[in-house]
C-alpha atoms as a PDB file:
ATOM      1  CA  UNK A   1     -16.602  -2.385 -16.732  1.00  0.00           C
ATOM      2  CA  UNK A   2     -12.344  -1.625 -16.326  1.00  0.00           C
ATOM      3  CA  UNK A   3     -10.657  -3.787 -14.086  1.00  0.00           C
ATOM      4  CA  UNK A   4      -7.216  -1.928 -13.129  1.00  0.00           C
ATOM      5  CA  UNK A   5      -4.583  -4.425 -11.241  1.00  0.00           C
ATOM      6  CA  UNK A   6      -3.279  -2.055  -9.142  1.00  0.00           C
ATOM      7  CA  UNK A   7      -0.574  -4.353  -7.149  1.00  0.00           C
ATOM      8  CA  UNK A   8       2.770  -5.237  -7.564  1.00  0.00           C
ATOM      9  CA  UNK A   9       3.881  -8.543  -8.596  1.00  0.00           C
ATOM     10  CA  UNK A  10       5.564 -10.915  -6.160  1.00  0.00           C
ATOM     11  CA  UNK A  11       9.244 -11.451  -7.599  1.00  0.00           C
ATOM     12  CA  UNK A  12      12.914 -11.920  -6.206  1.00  0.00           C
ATOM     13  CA  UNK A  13      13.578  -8.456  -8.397  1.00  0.00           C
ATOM     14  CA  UNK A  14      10.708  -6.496  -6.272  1.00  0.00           C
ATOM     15  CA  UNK A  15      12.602  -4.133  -4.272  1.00  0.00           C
ATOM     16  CA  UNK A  16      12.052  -4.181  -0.091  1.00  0.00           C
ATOM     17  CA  UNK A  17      12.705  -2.139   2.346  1.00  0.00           C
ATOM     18  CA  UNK A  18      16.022  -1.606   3.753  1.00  0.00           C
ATOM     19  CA  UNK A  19      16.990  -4.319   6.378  1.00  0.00           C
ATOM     20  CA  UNK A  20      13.648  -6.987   5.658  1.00  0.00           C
ATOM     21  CA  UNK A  21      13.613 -10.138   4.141  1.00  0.00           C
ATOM     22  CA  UNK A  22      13.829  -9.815   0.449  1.00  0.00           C
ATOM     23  CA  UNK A  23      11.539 -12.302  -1.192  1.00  0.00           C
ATOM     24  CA  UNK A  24      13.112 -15.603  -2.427  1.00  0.00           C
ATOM     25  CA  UNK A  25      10.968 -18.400  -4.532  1.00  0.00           C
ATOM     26  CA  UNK A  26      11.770 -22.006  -4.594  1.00  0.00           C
ATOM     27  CA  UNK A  27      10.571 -24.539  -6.443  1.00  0.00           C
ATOM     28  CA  UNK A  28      10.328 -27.013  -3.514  1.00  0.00           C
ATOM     29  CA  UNK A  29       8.472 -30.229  -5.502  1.00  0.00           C
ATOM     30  CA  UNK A  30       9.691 -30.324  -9.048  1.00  0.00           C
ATOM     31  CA  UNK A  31       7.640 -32.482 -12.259  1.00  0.00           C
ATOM     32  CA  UNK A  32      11.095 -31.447 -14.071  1.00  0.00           C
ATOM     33  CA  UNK A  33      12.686 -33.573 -11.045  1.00  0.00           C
ATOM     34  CA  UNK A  34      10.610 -36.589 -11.083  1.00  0.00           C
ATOM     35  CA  UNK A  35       7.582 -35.207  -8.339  1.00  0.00           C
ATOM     36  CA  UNK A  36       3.958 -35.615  -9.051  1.00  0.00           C
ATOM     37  CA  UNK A  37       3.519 -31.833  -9.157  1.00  0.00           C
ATOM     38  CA  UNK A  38       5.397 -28.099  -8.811  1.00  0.00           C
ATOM     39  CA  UNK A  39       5.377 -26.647  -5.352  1.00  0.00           C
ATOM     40  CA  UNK A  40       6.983 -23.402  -4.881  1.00  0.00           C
ATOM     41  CA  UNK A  41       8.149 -22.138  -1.595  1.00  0.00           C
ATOM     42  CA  UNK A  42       7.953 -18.459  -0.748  1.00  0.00           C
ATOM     43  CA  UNK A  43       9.679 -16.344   2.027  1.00  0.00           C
ATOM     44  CA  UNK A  44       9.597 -13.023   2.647  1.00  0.00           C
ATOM     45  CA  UNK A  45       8.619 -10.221   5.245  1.00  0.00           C
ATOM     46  CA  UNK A  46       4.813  -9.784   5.394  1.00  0.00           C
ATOM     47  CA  UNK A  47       5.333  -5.950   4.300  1.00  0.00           C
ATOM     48  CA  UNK A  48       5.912  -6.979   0.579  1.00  0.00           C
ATOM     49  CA  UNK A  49       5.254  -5.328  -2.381  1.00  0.00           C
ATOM     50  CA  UNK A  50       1.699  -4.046  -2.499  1.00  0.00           C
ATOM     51  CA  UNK A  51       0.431  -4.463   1.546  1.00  0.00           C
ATOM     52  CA  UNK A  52      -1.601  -3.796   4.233  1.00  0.00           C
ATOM     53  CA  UNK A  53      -0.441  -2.279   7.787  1.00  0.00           C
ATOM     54  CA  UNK A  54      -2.686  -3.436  10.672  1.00  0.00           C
ATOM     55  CA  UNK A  55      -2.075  -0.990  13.716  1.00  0.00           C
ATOM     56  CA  UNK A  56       0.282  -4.100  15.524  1.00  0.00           C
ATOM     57  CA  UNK A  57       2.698  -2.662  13.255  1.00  0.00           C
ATOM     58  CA  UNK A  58       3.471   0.347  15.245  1.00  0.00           C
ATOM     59  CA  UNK A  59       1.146  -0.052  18.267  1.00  0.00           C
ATOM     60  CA  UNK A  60       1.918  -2.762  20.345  1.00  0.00           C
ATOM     61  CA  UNK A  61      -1.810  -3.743  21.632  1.00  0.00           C
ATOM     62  CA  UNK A  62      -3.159  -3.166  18.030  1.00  0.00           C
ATOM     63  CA  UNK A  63      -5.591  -4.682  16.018  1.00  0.00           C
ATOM     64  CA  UNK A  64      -3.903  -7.335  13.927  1.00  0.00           C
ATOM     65  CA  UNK A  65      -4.495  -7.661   9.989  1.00  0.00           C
ATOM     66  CA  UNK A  66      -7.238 -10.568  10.254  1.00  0.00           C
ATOM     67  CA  UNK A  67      -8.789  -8.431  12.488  1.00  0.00           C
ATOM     68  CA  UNK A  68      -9.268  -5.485   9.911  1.00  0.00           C
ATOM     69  CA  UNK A  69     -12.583  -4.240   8.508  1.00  0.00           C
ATOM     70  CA  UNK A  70     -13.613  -5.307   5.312  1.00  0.00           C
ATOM     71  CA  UNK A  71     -15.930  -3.158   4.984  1.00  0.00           C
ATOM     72  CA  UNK A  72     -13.149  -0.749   4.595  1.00  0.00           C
ATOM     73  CA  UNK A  73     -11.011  -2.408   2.284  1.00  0.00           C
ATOM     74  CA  UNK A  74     -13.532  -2.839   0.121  1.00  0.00           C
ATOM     75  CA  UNK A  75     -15.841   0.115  -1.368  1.00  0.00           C
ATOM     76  CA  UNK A  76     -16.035   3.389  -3.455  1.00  0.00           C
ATOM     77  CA  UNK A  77     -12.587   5.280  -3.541  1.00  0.00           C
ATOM     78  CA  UNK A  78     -10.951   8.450  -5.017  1.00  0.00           C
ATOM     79  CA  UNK A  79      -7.994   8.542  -6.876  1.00  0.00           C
ATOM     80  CA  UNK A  80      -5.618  11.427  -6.723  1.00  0.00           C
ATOM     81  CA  UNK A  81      -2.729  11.803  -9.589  1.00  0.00           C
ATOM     82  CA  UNK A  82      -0.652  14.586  -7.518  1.00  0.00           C
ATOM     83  CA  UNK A  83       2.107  16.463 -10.155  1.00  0.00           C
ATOM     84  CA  UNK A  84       5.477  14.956  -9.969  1.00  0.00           C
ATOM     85  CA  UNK A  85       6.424  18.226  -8.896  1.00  0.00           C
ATOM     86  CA  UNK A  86       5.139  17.261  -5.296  1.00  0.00           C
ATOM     87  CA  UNK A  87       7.727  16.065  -2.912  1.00  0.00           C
ATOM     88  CA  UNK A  88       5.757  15.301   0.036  1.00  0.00           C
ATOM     89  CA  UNK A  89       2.305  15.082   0.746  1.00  0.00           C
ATOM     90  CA  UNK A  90       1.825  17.847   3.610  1.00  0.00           C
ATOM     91  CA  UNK A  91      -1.222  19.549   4.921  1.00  0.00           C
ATOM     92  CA  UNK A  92      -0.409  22.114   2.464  1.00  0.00           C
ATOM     93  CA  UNK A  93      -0.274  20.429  -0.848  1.00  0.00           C
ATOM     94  CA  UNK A  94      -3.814  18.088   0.593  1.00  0.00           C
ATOM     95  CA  UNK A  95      -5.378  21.800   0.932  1.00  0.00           C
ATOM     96  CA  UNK A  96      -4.837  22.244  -2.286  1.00  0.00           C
ATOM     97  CA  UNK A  97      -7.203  18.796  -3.819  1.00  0.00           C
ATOM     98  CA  UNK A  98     -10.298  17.998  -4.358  1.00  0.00           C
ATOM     99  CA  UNK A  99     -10.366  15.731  -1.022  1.00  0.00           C
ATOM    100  CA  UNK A 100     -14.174  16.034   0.660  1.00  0.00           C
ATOM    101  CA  UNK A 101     -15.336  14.690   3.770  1.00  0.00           C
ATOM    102  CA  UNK A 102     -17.530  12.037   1.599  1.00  0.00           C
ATOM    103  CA  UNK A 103     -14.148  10.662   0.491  1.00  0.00           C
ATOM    104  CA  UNK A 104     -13.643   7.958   2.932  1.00  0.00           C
ATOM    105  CA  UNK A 105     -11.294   5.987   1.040  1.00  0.00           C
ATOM    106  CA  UNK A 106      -8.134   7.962  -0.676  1.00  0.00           C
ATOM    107  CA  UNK A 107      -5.388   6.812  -3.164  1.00  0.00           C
ATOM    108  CA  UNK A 108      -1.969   9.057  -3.778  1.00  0.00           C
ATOM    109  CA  UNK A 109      -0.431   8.878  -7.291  1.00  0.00           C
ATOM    110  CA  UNK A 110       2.609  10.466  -7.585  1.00  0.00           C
ATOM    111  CA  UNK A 111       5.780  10.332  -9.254  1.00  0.00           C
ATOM    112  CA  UNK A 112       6.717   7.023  -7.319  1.00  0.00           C
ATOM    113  CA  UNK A 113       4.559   5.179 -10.013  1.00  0.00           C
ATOM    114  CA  UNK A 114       7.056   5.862 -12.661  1.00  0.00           C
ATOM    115  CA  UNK A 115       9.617   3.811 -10.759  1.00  0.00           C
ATOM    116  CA  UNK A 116       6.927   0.742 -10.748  1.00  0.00           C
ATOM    117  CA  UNK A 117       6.540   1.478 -14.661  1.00  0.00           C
ATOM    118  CA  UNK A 118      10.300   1.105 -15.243  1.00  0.00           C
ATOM    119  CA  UNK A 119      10.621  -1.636 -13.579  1.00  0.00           C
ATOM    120  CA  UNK A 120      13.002   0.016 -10.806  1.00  0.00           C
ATOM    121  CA  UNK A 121      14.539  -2.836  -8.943  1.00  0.00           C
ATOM    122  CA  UNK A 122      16.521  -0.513  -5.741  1.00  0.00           C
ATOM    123  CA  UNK A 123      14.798   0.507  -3.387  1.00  0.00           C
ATOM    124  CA  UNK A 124      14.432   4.733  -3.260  1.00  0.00           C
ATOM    125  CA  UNK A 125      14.597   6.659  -0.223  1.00  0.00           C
ATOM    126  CA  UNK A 126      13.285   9.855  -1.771  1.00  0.00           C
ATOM    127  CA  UNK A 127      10.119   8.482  -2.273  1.00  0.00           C
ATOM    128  CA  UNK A 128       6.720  10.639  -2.207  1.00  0.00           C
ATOM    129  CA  UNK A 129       5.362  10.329   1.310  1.00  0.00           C
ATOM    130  CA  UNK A 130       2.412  11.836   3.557  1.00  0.00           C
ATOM    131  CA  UNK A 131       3.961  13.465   6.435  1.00  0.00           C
ATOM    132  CA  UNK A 132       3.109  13.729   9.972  1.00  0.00           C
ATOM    133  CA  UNK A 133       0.761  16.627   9.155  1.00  0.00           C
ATOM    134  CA  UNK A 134      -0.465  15.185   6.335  1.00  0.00           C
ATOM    135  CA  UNK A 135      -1.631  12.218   7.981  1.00  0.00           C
ATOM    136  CA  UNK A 136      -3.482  14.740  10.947  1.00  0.00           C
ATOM    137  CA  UNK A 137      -5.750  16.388   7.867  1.00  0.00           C
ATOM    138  CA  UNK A 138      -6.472  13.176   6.437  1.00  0.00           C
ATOM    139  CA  UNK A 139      -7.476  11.642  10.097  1.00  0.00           C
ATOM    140  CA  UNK A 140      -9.149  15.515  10.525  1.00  0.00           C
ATOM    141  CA  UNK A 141     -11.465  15.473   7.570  1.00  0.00           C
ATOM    142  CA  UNK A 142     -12.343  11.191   8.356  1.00  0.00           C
ATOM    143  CA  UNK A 143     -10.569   9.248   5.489  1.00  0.00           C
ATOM    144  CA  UNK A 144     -10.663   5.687   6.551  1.00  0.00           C
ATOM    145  CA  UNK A 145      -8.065   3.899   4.318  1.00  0.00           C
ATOM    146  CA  UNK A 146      -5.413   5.235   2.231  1.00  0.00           C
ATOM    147  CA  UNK A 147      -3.346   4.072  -0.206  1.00  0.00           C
ATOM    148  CA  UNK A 148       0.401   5.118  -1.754  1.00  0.00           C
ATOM    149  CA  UNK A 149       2.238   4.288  -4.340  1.00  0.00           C
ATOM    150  CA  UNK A 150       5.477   3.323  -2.928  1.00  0.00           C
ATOM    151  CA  UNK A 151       6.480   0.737   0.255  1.00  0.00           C
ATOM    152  CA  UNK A 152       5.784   3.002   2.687  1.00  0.00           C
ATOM    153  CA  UNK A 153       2.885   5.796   3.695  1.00  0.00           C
ATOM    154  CA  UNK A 154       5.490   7.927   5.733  1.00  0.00           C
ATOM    155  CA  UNK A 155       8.670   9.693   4.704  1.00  0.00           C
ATOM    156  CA  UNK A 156      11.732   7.221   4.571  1.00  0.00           C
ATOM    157  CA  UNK A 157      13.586   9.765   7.306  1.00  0.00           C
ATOM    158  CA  UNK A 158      10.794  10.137   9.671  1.00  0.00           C
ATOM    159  CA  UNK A 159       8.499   7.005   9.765  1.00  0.00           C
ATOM    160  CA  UNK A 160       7.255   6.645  12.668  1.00  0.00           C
ATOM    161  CA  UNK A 161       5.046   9.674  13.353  1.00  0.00           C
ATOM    162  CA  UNK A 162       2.644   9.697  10.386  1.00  0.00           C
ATOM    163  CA  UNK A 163       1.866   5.902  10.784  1.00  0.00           C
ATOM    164  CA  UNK A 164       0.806   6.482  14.631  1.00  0.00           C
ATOM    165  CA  UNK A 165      -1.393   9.157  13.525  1.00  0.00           C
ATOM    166  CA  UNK A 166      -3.179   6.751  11.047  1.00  0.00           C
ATOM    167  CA  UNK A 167      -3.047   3.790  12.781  1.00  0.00           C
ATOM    168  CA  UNK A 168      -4.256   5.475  16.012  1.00  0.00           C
ATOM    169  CA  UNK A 169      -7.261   7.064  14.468  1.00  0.00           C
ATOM    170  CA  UNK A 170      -8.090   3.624  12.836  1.00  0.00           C
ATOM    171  CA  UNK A 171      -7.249   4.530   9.269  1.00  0.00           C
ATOM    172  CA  UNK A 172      -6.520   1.386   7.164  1.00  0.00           C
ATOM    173  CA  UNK A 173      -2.920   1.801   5.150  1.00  0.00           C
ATOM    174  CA  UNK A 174      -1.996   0.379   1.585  1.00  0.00           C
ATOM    175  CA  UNK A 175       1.305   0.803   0.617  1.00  0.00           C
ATOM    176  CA  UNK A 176       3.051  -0.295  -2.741  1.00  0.00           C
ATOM    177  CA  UNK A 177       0.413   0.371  -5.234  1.00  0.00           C
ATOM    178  CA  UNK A 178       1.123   0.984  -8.560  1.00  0.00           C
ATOM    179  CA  UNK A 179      -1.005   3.850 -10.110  1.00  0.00           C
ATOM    180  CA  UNK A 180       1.368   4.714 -13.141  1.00  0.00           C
ATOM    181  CA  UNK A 181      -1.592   3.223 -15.698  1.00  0.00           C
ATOM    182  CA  UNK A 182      -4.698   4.626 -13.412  1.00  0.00           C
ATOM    183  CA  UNK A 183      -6.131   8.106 -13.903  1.00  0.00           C
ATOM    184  CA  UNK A 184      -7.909  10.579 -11.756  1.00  0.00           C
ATOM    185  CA  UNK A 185     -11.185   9.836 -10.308  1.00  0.00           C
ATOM    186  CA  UNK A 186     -13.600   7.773  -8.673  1.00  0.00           C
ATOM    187  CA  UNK A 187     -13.362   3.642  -8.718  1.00  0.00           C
ATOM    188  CA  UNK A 188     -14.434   0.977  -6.749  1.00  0.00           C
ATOM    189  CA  UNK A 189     -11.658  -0.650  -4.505  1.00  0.00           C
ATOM    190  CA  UNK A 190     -11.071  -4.269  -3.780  1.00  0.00           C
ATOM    191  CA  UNK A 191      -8.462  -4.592  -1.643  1.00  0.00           C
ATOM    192  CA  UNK A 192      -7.769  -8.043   0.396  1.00  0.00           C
ATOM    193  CA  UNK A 193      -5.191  -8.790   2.364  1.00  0.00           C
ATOM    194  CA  UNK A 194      -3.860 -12.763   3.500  1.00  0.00           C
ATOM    195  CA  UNK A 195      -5.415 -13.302   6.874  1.00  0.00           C
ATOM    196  CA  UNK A 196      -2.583 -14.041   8.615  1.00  0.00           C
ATOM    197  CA  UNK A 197      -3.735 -14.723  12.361  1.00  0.00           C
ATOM    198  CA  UNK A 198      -2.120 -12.094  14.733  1.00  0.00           C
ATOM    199  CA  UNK A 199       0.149 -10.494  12.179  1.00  0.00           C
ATOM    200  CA  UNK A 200       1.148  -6.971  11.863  1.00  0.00           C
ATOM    201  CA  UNK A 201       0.670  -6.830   8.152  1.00  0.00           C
ATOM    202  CA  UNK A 202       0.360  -8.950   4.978  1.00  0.00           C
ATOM    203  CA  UNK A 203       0.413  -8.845   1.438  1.00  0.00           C
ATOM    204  CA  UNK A 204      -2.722  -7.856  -0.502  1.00  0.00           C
ATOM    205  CA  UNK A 205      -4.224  -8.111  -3.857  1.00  0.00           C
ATOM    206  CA  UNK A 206      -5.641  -5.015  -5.063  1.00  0.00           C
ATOM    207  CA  UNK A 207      -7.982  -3.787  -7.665  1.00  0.00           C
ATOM    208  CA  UNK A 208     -10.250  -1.086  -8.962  1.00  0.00           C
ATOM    209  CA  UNK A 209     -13.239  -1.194 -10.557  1.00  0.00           C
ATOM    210  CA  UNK A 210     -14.446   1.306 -12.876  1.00  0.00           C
ATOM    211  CA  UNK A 211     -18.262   0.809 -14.491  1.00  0.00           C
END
């Protein structure tokens, strides 16, 4: 059995998107100053480095993240390594893969991974996204969860319709994964986010499982 850690790790260096909370860690209780034991402190937006987005996020009765099926989150998966010469992720470029209608659970590599493999620190805005279309095939042909490999499922210009399309049809969305070390094909996904009571999103651990 492979075990591939496919999330980011939680830093102040871990890049955010424009206008949230960048993360900051403190270390609140000290042994170095004299306290029993270390505490750190953490703050940050909830949409940090590898994540879930629960429907609240752009539908304002949605389900929040607690309330999110783990039955979903958790389960056989297909991995897709798309060539970097892909700049979005239309209807067009998902006609051309191997996506069936058995695949309820899809994750996009693309050419974002390299940045997580360098260790890119600024945020990019010309990121590999799905786009509005995209998202309609994916919703057309019943994917239930899907996964990217940068901080956002949609385009950085226009992200607002491809996450209504997906969060309407009750699709589940990663973002932030990091897929530079993971090849093609199918794995078992573990994929937990903090169950934050009524929360539009939250940080997730996130693994694959390969027998």
């Amino acid at each position: 059995m492979t075990i591939y850690d496919i999330s980011l790790t939680i830093s102040p260096d871990l890049p955010t998107w424009p206008g949230d909370p960048r993360p900051e860690l403190e270390l609140y209780e000290s042994m170095e100053k004299g306290a029993l034991y270390n505490v750190t402190r953490l703050r940050a937006g909830v949409h940090l480095g590898t994540h879930v987005d629960a429907p609240r996020h752009f539908i304002r009765d949605g389900r929040t993240v607690e309330q999110l099926p783990l039955e979903v989150l958790t389960g056989p998966c297909y991995v897709i390594q798309l060539p970097d010469g892909v700049e979005a992720i239309t209807s067009e470029v998902l006609d051309r893969t191997e996506i069936t209608s058995e695949m309820k659970r899809v994750l996009f590599g693309t050419r974002n991974s390299h940045l997580w493999a360098r260790g890119e620190r600024e945020f990019q805005t010309d990121f590999v996204a799905v786009t509005e279309d995209g998202a309609e095939w994916l919703v057309e042909r019943g994917v239930q969860l899907v996964g990217l490999d940068y901080l956002s499922i949609a385009p950085y210009s226009e992200t607002i319709p491809t996450h209504i399309v997906l969060l309407k049809a009750g699709v589940v969305i990663v973002e932030g994964l990091n897929l530079s070390n993971v090849m093609r094909g199918f794995y078992d996904l573990y994929c937990l986010p903090l169950k934050i009571a009524g929360c539009d999103g939250a940080p997730a651990r996130a693994i694959l499982v390969q027998s």
